[in-house]
N, C-alpha and C. Protein backbone atom coordinates (compact mmCIF):
# COMPACT_ATOMS: atom_id res chain seq x y z
N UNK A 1 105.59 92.91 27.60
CA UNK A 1 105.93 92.14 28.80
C UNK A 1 106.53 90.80 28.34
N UNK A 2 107.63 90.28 28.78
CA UNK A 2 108.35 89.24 28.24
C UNK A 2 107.63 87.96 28.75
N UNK A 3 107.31 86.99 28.06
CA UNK A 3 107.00 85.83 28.20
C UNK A 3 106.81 85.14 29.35
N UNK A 4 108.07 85.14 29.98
CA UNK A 4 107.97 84.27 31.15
C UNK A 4 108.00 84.92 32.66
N UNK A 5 107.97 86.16 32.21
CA UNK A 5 107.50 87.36 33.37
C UNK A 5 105.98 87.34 33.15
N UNK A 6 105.49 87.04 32.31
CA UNK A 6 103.71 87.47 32.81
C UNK A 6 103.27 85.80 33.20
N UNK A 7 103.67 84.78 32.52
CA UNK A 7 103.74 83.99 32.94
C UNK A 7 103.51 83.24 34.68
N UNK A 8 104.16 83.93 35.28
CA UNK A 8 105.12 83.90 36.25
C UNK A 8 103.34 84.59 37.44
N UNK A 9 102.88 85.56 36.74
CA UNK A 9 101.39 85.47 37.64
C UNK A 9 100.37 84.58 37.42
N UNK A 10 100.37 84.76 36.05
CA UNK A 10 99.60 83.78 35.31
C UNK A 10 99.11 82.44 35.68
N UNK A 11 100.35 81.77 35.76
CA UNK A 11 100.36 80.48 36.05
C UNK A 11 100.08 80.57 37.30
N UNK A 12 100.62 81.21 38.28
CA UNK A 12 100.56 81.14 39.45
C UNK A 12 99.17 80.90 39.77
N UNK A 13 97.94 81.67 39.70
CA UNK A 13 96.55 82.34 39.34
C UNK A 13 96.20 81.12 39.08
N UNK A 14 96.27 80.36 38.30
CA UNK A 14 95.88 79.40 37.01
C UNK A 14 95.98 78.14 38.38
N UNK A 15 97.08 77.43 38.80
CA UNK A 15 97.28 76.59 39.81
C UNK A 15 96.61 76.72 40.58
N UNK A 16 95.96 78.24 41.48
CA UNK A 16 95.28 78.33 42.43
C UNK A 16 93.99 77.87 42.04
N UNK A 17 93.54 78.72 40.85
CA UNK A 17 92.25 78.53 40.45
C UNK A 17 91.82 76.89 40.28
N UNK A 18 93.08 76.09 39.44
CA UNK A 18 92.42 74.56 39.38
C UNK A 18 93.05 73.36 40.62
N UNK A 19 92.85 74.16 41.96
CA UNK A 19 93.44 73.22 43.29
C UNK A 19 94.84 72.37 42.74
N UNK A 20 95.30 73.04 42.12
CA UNK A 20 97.00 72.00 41.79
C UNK A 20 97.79 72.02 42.58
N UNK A 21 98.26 70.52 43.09
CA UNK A 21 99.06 70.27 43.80
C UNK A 21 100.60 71.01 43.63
N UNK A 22 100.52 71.69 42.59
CA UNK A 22 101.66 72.62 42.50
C UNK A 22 101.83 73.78 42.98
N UNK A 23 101.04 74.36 43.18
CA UNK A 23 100.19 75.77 43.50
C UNK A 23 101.35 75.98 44.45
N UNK A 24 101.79 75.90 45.55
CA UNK A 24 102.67 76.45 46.42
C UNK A 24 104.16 76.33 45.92
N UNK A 25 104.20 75.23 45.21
CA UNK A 25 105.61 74.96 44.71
C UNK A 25 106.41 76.20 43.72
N UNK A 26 105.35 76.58 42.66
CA UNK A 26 105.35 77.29 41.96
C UNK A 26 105.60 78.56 42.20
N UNK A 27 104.42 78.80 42.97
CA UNK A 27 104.88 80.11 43.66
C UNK A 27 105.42 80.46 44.44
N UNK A 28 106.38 79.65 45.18
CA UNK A 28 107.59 79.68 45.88
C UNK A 28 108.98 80.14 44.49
N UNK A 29 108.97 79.42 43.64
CA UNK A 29 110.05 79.30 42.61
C UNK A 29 109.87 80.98 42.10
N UNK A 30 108.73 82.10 41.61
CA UNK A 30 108.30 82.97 41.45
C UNK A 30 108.67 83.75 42.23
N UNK A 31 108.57 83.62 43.43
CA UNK A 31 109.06 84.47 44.43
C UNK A 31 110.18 84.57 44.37
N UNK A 32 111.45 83.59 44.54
CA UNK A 32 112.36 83.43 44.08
C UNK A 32 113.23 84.48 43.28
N UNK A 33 111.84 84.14 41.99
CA UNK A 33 112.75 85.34 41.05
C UNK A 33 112.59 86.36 41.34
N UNK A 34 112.06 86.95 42.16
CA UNK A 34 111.37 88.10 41.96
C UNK A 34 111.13 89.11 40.99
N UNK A 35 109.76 88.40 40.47
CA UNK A 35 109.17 88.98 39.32
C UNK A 35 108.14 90.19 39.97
N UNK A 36 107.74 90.93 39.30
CA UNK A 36 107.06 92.23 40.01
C UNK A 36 105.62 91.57 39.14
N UNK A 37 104.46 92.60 40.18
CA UNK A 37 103.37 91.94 40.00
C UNK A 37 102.85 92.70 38.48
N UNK A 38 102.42 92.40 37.68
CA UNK A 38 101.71 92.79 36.46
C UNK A 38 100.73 93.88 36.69
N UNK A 39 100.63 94.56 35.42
CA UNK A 39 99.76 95.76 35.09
C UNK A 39 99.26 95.36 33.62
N UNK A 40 97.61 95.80 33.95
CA UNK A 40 96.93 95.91 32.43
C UNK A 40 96.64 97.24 32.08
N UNK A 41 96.59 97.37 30.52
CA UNK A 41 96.65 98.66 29.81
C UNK A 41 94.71 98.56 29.24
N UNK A 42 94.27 97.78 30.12
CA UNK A 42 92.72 97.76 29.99
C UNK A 42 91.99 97.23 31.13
N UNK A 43 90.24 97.28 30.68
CA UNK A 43 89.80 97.01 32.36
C UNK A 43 89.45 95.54 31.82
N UNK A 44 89.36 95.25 33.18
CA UNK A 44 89.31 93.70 33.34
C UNK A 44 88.37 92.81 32.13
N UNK A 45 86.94 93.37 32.20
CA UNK A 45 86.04 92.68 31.24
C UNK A 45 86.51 92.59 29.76
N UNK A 46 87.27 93.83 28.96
CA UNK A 46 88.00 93.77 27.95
C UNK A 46 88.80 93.22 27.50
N UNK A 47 89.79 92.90 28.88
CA UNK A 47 90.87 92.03 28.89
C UNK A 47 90.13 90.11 28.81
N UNK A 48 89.09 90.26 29.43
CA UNK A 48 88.22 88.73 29.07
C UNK A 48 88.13 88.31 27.90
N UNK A 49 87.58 89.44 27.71
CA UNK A 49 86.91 89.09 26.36
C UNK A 49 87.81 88.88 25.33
N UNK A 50 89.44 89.51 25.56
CA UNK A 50 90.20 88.43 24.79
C UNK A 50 90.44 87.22 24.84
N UNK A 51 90.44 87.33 25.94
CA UNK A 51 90.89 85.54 26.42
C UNK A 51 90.09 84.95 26.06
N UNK A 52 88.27 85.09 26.32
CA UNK A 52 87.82 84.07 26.31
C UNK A 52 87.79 83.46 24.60
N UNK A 53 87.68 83.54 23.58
CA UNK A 53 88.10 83.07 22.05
C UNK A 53 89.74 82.12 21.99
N UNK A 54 90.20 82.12 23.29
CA UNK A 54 91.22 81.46 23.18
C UNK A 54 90.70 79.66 23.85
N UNK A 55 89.99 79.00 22.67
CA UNK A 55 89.38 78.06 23.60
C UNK A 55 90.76 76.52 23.32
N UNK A 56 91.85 76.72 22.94
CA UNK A 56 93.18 76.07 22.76
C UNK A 56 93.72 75.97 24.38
N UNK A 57 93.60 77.06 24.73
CA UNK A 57 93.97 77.18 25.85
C UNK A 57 92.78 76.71 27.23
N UNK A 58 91.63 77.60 26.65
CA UNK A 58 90.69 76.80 28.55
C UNK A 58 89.98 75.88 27.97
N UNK A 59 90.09 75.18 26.83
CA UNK A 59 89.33 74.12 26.41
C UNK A 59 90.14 72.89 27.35
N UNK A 60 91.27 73.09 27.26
CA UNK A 60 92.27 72.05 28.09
C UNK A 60 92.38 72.27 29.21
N UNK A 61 91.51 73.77 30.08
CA UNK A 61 91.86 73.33 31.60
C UNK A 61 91.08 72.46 32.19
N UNK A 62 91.66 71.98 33.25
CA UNK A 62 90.95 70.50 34.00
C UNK A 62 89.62 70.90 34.65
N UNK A 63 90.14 72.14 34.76
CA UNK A 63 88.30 73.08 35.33
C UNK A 63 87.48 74.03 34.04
N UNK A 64 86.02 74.19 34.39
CA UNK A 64 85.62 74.38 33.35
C UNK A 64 86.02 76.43 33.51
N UNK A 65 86.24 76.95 32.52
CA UNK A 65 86.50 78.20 32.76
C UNK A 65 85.55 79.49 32.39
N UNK A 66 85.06 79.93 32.93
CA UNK A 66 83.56 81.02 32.54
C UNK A 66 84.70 82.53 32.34
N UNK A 67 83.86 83.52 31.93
CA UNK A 67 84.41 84.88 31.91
C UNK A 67 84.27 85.53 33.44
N UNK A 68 83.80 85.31 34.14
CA UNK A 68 83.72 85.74 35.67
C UNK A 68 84.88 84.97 35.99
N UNK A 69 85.17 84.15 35.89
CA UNK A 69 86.64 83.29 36.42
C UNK A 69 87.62 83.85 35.94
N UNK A 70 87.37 84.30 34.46
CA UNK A 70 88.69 84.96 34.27
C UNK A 70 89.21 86.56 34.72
N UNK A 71 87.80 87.13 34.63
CA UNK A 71 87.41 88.42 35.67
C UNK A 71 88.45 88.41 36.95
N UNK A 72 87.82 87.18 38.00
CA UNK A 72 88.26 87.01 39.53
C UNK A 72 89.84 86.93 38.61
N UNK A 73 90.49 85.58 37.94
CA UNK A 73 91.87 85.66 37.92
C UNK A 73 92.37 87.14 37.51
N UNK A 74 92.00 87.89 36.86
CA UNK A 74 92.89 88.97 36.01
C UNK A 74 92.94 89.62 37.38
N UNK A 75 91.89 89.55 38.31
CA UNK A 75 91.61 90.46 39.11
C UNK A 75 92.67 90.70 40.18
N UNK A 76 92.88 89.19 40.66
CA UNK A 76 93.94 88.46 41.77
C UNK A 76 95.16 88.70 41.09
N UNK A 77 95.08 88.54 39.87
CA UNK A 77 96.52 89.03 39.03
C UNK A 77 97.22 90.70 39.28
N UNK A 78 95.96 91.46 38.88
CA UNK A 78 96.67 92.71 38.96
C UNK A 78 96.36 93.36 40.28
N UNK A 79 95.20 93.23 41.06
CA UNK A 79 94.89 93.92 42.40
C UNK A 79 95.60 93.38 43.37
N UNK A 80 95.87 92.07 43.28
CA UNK A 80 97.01 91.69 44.90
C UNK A 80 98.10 90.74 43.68
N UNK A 81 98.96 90.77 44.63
CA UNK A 81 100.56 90.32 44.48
C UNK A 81 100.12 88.84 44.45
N UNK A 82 99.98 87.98 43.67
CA UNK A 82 99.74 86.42 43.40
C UNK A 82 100.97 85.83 44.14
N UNK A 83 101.92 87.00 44.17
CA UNK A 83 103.28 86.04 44.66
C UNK A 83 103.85 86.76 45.72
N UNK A 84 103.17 87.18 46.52
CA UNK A 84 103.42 88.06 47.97
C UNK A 84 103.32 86.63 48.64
């Protein structure tokens, strides 16, 4: 999946999750492109449990980030359209 196509839920997800005043902006620009919504080649908790060792990344979010959070995001990521 290219970079700024997974991105493109990701972030979206990510804004919602930490109340950012960007959150609509963003996903207006997404829509835009119309990027299609993402698919994982694993189930959700597996897919956590990569993420969570990535502490470069949620060490710096402004919210604190648990594996159930990333659960709900992967979840909102692949079960509904983040950018419907």
């Amino acid at each position: 999946v290219p970079h700024g196509y997974s991105l493109s839920s990701c972030t979206t997800v990510a804004h919602k999750f930490n109340d950012s005043p960007y959150y609509e902006r963003f996903k207006k620009i997404c829509q835009k492109l119309k990027f299609e919504p993402l698919k994982l080649n694993q189930p959700l908790d597996a897919a956590a449990d990569v993420i969570m060792p990535d502490r470069g990344h949620l060490d710096n979010n402004p919210k604190e980030v648990s594996k159930q959070d990333i659960i709900k995001c992967l979840d909102e990521i692949v079960n509904s359209n983040p950018l419907a």
